[in-house]
PDB file of N, CA and C in Angstrom:
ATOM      1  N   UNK A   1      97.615  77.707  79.020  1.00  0.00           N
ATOM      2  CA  UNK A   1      97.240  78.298  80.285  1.00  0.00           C
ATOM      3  C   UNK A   1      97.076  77.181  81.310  1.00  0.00           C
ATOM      4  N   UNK A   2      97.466  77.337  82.497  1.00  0.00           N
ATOM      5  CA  UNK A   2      97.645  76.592  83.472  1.00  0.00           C
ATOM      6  C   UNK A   2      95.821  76.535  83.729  1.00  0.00           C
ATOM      7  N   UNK A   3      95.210  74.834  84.446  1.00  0.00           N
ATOM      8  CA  UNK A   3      94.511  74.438  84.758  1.00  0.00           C
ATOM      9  C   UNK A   3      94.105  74.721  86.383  1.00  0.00           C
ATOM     10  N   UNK A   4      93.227  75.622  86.427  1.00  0.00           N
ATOM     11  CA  UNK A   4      92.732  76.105  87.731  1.00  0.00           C
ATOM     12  C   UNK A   4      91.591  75.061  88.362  1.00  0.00           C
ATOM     13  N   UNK A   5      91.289  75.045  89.381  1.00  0.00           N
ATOM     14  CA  UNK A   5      89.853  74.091  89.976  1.00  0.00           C
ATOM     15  C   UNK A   5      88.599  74.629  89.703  1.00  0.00           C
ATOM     16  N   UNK A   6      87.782  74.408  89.102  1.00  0.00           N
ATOM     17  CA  UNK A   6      86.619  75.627  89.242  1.00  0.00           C
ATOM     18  C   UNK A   6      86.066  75.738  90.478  1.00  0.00           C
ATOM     19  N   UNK A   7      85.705  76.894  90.829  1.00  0.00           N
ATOM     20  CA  UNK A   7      85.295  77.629  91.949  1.00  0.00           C
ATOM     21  C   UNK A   7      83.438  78.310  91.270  1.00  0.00           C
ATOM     22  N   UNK A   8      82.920  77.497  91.936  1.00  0.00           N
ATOM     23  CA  UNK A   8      81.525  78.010  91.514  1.00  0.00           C
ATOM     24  C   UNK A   8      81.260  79.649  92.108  1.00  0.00           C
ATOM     25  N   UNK A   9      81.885  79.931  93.224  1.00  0.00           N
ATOM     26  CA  UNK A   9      81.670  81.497  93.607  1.00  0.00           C
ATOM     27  C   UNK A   9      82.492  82.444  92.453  1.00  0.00           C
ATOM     28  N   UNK A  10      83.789  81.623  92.548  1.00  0.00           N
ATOM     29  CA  UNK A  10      84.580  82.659  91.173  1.00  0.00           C
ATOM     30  C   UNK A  10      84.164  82.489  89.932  1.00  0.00           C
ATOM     31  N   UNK A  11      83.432  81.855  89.560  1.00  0.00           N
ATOM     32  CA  UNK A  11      82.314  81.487  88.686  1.00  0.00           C
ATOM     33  C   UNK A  11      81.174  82.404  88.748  1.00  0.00           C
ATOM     34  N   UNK A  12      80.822  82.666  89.184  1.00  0.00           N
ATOM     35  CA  UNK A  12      79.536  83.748  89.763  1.00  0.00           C
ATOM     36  C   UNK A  12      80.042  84.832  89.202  1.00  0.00           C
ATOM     37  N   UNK A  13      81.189  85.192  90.030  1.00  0.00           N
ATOM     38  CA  UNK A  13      81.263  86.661  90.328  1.00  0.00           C
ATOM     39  C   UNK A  13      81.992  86.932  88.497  1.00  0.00           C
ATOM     40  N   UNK A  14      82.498  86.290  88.437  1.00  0.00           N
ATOM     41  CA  UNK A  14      82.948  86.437  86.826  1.00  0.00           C
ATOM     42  C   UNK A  14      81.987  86.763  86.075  1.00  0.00           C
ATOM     43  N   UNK A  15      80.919  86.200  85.937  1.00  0.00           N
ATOM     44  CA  UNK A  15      79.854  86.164  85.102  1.00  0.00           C
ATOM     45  C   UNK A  15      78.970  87.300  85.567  1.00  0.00           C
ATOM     46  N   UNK A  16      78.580  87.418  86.708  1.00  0.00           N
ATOM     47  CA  UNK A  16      77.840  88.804  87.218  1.00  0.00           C
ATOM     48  C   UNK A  16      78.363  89.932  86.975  1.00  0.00           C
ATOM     49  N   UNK A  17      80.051  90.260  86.986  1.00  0.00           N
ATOM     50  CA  UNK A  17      80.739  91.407  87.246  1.00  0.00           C
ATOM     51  C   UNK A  17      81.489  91.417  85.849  1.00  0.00           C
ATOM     52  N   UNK A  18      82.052  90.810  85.412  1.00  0.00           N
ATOM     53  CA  UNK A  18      83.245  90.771  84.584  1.00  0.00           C
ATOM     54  C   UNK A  18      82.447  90.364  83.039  1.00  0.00           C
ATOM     55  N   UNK A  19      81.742  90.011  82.610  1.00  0.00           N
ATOM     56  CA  UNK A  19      81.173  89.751  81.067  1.00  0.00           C
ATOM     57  C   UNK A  19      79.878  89.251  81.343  1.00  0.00           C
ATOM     58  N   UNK A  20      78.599  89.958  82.114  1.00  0.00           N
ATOM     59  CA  UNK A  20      77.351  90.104  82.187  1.00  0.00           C
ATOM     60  C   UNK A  20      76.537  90.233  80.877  1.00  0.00           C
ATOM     61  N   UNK A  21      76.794  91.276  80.649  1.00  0.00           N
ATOM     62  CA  UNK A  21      76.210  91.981  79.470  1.00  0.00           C
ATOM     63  C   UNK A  21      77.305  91.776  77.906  1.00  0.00           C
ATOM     64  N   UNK A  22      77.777  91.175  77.739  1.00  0.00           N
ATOM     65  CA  UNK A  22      79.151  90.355  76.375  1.00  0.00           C
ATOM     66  C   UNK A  22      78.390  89.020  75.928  1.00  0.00           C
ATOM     67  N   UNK A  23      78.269  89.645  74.469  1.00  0.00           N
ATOM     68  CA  UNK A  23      77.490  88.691  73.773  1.00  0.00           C
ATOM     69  C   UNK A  23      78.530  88.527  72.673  1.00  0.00           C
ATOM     70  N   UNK A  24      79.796  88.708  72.257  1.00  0.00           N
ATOM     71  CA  UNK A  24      80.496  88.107  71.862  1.00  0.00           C
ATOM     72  C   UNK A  24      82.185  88.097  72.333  1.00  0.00           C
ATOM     73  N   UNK A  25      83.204  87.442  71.737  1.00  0.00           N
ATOM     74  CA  UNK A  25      85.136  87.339  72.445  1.00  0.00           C
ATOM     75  C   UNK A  25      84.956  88.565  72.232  1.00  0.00           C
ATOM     76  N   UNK A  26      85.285  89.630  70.971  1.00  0.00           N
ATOM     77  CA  UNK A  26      85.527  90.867  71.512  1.00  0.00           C
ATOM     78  C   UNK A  26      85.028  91.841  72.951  1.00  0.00           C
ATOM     79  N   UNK A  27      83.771  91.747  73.160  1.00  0.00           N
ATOM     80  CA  UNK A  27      83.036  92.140  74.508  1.00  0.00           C
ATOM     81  C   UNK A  27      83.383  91.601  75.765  1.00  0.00           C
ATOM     82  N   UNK A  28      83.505  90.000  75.592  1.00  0.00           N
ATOM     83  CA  UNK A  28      84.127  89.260  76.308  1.00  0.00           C
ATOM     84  C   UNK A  28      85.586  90.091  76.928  1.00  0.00           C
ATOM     85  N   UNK A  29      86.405  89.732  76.232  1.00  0.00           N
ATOM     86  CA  UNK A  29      87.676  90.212  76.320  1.00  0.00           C
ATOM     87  C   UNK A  29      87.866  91.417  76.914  1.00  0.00           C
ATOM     88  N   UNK A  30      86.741  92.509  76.434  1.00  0.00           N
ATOM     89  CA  UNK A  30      86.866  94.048  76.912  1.00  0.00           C
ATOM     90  C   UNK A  30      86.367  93.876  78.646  1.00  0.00           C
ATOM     91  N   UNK A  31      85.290  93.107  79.260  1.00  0.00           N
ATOM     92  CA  UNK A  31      84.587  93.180  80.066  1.00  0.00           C
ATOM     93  C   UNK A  31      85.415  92.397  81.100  1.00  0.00           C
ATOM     94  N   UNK A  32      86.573  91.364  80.578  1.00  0.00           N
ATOM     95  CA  UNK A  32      87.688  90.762  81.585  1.00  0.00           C
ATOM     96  C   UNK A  32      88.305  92.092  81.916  1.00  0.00           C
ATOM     97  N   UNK A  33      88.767  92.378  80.917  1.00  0.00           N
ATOM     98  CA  UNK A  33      89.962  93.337  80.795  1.00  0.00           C
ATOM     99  C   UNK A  33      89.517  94.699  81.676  1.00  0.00           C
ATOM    100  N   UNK A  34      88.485  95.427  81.704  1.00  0.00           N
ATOM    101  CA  UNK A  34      88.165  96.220  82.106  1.00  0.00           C
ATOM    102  C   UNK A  34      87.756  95.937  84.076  1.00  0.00           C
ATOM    103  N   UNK A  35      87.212  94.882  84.235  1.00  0.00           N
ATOM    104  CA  UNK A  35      87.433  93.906  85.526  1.00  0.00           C
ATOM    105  C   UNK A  35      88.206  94.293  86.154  1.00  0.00           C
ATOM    106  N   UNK A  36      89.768  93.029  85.437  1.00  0.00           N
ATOM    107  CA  UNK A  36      91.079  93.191  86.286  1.00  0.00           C
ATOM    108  C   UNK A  36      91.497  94.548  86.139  1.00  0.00           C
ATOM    109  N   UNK A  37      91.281  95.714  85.293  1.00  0.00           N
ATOM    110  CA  UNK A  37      91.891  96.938  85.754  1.00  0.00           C
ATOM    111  C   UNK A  37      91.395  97.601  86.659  1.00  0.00           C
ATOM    112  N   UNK A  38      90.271  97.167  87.358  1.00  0.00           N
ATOM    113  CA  UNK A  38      89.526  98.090  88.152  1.00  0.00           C
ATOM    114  C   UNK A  38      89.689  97.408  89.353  1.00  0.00           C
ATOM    115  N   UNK A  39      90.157  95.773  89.544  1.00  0.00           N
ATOM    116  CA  UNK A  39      90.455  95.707  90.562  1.00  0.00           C
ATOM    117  C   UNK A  39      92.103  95.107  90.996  1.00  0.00           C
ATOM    118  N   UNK A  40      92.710  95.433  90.248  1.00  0.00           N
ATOM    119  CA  UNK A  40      94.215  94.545  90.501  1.00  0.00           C
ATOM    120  C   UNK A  40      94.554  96.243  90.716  1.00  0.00           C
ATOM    121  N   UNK A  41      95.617  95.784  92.327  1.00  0.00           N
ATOM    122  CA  UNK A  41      96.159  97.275  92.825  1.00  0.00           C
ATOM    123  C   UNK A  41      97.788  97.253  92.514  1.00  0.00           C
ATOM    124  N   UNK A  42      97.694  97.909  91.502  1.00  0.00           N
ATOM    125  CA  UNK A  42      98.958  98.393  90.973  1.00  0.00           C
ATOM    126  C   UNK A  42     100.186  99.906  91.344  1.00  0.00           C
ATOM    127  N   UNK A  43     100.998  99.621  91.620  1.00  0.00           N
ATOM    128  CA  UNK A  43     101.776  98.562  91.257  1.00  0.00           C
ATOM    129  C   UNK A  43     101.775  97.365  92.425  1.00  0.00           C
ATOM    130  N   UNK A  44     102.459  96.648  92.171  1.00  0.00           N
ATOM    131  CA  UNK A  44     102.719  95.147  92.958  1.00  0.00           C
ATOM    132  C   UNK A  44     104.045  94.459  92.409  1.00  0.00           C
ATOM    133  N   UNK A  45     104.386  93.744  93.670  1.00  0.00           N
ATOM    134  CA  UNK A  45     105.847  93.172  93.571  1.00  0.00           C
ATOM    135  C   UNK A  45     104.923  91.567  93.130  1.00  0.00           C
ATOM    136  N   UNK A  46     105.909  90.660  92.158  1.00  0.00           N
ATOM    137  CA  UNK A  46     105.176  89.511  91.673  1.00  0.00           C
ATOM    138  C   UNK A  46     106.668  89.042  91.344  1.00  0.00           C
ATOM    139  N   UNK A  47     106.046  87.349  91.173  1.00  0.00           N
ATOM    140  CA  UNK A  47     107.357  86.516  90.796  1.00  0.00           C
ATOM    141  C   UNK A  47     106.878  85.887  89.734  1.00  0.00           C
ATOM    142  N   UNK A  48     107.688  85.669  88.834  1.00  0.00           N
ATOM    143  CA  UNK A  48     107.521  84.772  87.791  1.00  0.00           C
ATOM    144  C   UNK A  48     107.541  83.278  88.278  1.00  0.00           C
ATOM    145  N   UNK A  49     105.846  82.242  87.690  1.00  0.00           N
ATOM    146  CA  UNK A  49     106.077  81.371  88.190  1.00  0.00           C
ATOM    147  C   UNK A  49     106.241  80.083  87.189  1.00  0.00           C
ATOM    148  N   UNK A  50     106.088  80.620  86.227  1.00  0.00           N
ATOM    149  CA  UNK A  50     105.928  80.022  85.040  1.00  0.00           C
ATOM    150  C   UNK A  50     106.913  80.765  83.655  1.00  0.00           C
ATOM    151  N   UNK A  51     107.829  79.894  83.045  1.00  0.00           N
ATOM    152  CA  UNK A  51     108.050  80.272  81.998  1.00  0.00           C
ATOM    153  C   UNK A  51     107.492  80.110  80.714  1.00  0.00           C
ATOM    154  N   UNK A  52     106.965  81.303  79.512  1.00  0.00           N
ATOM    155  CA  UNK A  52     106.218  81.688  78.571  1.00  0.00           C
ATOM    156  C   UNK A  52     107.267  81.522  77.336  1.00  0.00           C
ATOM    157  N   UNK A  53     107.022  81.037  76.339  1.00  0.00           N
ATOM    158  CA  UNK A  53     107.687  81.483  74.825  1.00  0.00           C
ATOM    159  C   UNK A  53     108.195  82.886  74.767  1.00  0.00           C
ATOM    160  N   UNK A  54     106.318  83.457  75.133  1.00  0.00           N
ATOM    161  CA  UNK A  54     106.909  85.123  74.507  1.00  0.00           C
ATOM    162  C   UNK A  54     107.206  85.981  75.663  1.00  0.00           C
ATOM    163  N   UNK A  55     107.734  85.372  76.234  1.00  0.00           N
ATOM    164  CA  UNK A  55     107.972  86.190  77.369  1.00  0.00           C
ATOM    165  C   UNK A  55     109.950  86.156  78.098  1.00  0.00           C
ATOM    166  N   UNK A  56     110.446  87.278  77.975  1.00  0.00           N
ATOM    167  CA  UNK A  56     112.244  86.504  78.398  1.00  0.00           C
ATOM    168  C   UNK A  56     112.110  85.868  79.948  1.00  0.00           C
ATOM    169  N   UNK A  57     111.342  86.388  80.720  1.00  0.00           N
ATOM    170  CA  UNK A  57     111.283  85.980  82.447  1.00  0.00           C
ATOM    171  C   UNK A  57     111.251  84.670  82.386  1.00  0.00           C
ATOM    172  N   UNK A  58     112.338  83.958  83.503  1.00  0.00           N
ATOM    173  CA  UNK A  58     112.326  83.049  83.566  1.00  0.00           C
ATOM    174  C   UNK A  58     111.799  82.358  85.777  1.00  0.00           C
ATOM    175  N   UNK A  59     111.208  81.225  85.675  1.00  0.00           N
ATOM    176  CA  UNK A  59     110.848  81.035  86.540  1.00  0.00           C
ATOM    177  C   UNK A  59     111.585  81.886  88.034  1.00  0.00           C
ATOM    178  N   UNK A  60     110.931  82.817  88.791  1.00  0.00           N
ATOM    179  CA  UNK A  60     111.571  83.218  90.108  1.00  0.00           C
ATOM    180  C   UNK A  60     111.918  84.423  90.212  1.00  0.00           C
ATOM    181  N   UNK A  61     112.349  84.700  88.464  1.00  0.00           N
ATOM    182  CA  UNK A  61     112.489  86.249  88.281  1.00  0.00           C
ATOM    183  C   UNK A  61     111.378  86.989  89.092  1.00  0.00           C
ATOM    184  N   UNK A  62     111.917  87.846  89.695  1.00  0.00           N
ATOM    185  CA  UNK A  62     110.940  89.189  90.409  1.00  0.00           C
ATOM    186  C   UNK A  62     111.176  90.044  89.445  1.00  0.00           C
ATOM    187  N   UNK A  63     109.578  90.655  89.715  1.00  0.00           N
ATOM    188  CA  UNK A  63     109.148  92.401  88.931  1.00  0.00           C
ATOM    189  C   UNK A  63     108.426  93.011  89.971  1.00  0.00           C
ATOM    190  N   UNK A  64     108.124  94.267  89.077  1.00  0.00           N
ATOM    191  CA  UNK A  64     107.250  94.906  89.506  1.00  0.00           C
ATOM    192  C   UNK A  64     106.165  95.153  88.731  1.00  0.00           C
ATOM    193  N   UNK A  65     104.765  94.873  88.645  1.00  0.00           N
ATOM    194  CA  UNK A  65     103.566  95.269  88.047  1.00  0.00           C
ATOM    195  C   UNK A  65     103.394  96.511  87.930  1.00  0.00           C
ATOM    196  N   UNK A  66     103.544  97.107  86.935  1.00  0.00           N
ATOM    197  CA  UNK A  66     103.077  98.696  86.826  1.00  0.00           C
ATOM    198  C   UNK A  66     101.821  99.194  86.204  1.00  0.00           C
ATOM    199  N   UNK A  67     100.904  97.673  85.504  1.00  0.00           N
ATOM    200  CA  UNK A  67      99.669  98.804  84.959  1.00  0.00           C
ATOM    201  C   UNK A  67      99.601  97.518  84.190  1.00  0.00           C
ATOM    202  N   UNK A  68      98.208  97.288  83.328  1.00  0.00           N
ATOM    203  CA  UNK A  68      97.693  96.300  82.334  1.00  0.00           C
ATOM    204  C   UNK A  68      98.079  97.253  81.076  1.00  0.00           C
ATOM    205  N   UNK A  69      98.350  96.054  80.216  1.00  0.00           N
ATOM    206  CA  UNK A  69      99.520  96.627  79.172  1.00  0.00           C
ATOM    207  C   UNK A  69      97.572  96.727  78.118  1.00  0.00           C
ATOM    208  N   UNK A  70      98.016  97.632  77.063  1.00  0.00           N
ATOM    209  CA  UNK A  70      97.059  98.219  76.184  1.00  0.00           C
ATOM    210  C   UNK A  70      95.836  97.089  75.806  1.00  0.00           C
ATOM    211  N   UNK A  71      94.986  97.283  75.817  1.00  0.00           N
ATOM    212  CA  UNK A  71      93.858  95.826  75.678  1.00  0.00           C
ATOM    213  C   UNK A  71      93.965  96.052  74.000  1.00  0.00           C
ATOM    214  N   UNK A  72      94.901  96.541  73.272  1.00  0.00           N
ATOM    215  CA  UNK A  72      94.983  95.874  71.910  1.00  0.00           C
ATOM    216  C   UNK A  72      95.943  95.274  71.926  1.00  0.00           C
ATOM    217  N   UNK A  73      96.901  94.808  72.807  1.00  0.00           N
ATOM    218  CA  UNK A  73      98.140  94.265  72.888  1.00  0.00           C
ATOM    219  C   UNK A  73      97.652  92.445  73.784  1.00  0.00           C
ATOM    220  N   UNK A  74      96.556  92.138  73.932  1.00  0.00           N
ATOM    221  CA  UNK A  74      95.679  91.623  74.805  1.00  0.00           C
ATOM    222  C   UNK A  74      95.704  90.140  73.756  1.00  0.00           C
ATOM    223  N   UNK A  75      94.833  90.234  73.168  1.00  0.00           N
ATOM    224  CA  UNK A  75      94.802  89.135  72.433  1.00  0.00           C
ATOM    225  C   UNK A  75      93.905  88.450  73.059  1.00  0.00           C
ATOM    226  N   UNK A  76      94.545  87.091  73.275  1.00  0.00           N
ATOM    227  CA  UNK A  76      93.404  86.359  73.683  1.00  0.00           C
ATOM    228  C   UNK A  76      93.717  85.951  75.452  1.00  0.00           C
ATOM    229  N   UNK A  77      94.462  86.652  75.679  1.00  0.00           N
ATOM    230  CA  UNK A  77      95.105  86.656  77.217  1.00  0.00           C
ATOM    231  C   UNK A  77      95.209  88.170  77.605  1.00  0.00           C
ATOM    232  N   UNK A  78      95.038  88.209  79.007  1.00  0.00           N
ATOM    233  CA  UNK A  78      95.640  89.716  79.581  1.00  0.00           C
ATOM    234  C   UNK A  78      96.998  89.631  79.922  1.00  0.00           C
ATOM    235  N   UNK A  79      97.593  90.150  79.227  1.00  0.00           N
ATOM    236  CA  UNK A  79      99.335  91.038  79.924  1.00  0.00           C
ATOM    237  C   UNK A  79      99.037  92.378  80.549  1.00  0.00           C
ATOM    238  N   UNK A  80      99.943  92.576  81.655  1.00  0.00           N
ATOM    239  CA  UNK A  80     100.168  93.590  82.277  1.00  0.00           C
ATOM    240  C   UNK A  80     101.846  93.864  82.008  1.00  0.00           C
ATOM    241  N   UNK A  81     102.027  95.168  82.280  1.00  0.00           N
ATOM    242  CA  UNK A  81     103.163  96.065  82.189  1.00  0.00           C
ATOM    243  C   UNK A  81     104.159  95.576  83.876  1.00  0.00           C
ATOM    244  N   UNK A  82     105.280  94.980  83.095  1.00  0.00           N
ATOM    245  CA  UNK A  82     105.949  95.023  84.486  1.00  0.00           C
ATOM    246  C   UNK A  82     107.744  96.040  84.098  1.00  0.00           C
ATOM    247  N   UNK A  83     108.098  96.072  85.186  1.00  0.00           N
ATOM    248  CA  UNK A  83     109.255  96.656  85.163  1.00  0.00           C
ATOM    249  C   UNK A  83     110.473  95.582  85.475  1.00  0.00           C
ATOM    250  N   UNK A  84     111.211  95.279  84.793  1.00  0.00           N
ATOM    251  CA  UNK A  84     112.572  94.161  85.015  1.00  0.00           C
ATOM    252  C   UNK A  84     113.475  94.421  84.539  1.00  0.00           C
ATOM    253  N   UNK A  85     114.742  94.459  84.970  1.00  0.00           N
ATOM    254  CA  UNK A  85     115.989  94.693  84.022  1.00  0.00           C
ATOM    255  C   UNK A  85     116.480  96.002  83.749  1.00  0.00           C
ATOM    256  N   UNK A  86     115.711  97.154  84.169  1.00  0.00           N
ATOM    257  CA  UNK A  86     115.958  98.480  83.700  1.00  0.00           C
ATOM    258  C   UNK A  86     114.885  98.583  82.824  1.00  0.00           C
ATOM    259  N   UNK A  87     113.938  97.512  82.319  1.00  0.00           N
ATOM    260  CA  UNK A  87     112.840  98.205  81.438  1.00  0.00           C
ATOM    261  C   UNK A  87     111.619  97.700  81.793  1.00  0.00           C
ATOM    262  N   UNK A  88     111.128  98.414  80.567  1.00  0.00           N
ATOM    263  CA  UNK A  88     109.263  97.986  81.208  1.00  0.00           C
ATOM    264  C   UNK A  88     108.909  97.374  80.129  1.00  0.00           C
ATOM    265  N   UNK A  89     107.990  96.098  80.235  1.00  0.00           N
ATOM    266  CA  UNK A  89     107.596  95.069  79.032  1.00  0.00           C
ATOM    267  C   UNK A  89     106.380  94.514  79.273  1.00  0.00           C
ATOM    268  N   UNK A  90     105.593  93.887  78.532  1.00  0.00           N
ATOM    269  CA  UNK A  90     104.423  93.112  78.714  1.00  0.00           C
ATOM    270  C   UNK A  90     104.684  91.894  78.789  1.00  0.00           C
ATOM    271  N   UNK A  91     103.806  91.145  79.873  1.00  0.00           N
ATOM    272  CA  UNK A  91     104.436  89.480  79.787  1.00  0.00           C
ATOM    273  C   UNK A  91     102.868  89.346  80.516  1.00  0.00           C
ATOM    274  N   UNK A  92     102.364  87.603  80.139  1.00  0.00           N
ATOM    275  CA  UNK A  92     100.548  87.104  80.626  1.00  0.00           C
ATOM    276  C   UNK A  92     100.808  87.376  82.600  1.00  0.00           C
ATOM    277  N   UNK A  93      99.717  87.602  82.383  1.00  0.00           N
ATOM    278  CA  UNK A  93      99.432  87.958  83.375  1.00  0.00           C
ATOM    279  C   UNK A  93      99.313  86.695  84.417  1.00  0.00           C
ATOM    280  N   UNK A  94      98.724  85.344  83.624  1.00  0.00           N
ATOM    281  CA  UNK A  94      99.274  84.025  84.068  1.00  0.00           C
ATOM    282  C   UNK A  94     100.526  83.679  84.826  1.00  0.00           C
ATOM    283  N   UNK A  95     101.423  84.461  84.093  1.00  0.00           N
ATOM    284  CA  UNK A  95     102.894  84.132  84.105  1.00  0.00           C
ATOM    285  C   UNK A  95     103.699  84.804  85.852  1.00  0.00           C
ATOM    286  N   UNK A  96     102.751  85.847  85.964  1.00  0.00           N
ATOM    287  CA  UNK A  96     103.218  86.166  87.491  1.00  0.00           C
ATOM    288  C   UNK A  96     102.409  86.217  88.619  1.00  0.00           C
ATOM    289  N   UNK A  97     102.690  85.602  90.111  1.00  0.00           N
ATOM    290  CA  UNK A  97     101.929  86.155  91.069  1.00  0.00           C
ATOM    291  C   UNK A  97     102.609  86.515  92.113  1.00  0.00           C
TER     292      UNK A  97
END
């Protein structure tokens, strides 16, 4: 995963809003996950900016975001559902903005 700056406000609000009450990764994970679905407005046009192993998109490729892909499909990252190619697939959510 790409290296972000920390942001003590996005720091905050993570911890206040997004895994407050998560006392362990599974809770954790549910309390991200449940977060970005409540606030990422879907669908959305996004570019691939980064190329992934498990992912075929390659840097520049455009999609479309259609929805956060199943939080058992999640792991230890969030994927969302995009549309490319004629189909719809999961790829990190890292991987597009």
């Amino acid at each position: 995963m790409d290296k972000v700056e920390k942001d003590e406000e996005r720091e905050h609000r993570i911890t206040m809003e997004a895994i407050v009450d998560c006392y362990g990764p599974e809770e954790r994970l549910s309390g991200w996950y449940c977060y970005l679905d409540d606030r990422l407005a879907f669908p959305f046009k996004a570019r691939c900016t980064k190329e992934h192993l498990v992912s075929p998109l390659r840097e520049g490729d455009e999609v479309e975001a259609i929805g956060m892909a199943d939080i058992d499909d999640c792991g230890n990252r969030m994927f969302v559902v995009v549309e490319w190619m004629d189909r719809s697939m999961g790829v990190p959510l890292s991987q597009v903005a």
